[in-house]
Protein backbone atom coordinates (compact mmCIF):
# COMPACT_ATOMS: atom_id res chain seq x y z
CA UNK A 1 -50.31 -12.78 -46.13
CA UNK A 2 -51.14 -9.93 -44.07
CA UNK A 3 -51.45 -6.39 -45.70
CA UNK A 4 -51.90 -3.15 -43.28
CA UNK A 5 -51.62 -5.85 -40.42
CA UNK A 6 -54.56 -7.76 -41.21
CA UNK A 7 -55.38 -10.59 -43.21
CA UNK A 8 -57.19 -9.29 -46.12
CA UNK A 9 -59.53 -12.00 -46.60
CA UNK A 10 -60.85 -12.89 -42.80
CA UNK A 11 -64.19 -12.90 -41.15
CA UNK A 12 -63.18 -13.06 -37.83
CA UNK A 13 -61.73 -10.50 -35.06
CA UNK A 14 -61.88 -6.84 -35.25
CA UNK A 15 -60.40 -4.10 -37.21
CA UNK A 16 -60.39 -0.25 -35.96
CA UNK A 17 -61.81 2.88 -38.01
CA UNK A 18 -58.33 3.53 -39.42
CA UNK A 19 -57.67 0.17 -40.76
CA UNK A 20 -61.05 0.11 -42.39
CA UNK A 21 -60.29 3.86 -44.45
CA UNK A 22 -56.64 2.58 -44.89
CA UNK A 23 -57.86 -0.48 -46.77
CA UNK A 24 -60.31 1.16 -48.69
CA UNK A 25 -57.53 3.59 -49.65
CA UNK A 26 -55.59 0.79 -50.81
CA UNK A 27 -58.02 -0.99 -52.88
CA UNK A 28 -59.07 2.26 -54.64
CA UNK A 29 -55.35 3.11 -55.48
CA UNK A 30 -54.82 -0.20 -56.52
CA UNK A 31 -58.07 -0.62 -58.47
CA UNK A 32 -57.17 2.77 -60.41
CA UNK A 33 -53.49 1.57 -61.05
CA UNK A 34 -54.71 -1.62 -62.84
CA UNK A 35 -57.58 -0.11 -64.90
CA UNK A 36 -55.43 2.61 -66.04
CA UNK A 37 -52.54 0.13 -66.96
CA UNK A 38 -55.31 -1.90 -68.76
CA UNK A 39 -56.24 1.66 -70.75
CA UNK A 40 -52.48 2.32 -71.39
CA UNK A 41 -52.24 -1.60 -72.59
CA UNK A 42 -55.17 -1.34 -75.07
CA UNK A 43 -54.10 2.11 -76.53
CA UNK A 44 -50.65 0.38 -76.99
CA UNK A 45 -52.41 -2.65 -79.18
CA UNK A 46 -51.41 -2.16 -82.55
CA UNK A 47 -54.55 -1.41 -84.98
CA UNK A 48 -55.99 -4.06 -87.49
CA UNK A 49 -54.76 -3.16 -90.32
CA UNK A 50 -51.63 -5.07 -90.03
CA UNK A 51 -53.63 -8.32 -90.43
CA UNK A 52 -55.76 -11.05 -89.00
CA UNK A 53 -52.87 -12.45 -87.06
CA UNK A 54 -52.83 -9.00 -85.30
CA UNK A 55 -56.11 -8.99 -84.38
CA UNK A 56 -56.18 -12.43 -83.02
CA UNK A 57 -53.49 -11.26 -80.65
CA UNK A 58 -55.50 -8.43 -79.73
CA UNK A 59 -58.84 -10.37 -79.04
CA UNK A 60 -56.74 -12.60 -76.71
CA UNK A 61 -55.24 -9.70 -75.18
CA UNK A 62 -58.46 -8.18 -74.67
CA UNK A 63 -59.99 -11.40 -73.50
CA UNK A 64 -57.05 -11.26 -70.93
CA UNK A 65 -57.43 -8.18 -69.81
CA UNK A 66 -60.99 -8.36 -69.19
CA UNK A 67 -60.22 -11.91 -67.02
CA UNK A 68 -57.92 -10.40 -64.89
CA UNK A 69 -60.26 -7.22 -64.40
CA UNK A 70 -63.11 -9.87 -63.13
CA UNK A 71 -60.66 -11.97 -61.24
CA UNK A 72 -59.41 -8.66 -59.31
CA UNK A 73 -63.42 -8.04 -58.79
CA UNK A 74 -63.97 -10.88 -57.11
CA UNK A 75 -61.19 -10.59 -54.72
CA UNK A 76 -62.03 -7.18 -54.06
CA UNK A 77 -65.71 -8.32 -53.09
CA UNK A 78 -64.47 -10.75 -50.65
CA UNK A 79 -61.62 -8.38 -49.36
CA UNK A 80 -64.29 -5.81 -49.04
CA UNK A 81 -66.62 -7.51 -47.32
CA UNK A 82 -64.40 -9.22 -45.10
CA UNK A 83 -63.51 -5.56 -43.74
CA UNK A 84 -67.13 -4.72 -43.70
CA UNK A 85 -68.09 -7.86 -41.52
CA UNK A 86 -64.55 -7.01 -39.51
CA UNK A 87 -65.28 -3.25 -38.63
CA UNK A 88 -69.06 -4.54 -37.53
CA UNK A 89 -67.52 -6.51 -35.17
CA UNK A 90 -65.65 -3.78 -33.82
CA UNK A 91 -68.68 -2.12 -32.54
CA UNK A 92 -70.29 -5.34 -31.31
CA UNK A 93 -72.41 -5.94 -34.36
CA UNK A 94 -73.11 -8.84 -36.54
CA UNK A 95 -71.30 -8.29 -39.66
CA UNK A 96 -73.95 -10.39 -41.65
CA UNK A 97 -76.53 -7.54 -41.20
CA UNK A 98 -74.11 -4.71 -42.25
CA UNK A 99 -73.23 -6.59 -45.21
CA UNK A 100 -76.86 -7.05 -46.50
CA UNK A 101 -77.67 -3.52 -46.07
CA UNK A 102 -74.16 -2.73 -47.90
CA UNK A 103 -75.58 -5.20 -50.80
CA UNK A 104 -78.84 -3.42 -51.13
CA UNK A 105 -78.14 0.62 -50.79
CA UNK A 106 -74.22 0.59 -50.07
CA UNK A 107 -74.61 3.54 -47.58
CA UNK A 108 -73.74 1.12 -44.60
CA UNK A 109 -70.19 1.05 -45.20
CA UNK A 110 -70.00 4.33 -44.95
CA UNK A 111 -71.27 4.41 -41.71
CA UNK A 112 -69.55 1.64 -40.54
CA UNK A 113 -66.46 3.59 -41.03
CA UNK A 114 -67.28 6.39 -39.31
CA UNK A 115 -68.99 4.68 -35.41
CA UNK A 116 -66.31 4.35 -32.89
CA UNK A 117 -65.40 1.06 -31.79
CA UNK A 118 -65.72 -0.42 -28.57
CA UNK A 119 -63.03 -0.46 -26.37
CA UNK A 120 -64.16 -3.60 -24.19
CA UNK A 121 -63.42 -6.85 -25.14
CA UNK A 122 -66.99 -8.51 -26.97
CA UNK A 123 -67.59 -11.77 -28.50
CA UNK A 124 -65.99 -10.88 -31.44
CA UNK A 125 -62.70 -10.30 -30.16
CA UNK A 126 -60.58 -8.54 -27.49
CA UNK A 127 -60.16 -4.98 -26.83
CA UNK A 128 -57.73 -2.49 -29.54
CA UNK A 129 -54.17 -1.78 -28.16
């Protein structure tokens, strides 16, 4: 499945400085869209009052909720640092190293998206269109 022309959840070839912020873009809206519909859902759960069989629906809910939170966590990880290890490559870097550094102090990223990439073809890849 490829999202913003690029397959989200690659380690090899090269992506350009605008794919990298448009991807981050995307995971942040989409990131904010499901934990506010998870708010909305538990404001919605009815309160326990009503009985135990309402709070065992809203323990699984819950338990649900906070599954599909971690679930969408890990693929963001991956995601993420398949674009990390992607816009390294860009600028003829080993992704490996940029991902360590974005592991320890997260400022690398950062950077990443803001160094030009090459426009020669490296071992990574050919050169941008």
């Amino acid at each position: 499945m490829k999202i913003l022309n690029i397959e989200p959840i690659s380690f090899k070839g090269r992506i350009t400085r605008k794919t990298f912020w448009l991807a981050n873009a995307l995971l942040l809206l989409i990131s904010f869209a499901l934990y506010f519909g998870f708010l909305l859902i538990m404001l919605l759960l009815p309160d326990d009052s009503s009985g135990n069989a309402v709070v065992i629906m809203n323990l699984v809910v819950i338990i649900m909720l906070v599954l599909a939170i971690f679930a969408f966590w890990i693929i963001s990880l991956l995601v993420y640092a398949s674009l990390i290890i992607r816009r390294a490559h860009d600028i003829n870097s080993s992704g490996i190293l940029w991902l360590i550094g974005w592991f320890l102090i997260g400022l690398p990223a950062f950077i990443l998206g803001l160094i030009p990439g090459k426009d020669k073809s490296n071992q990574y890849g050919s050169a941008r269109q």
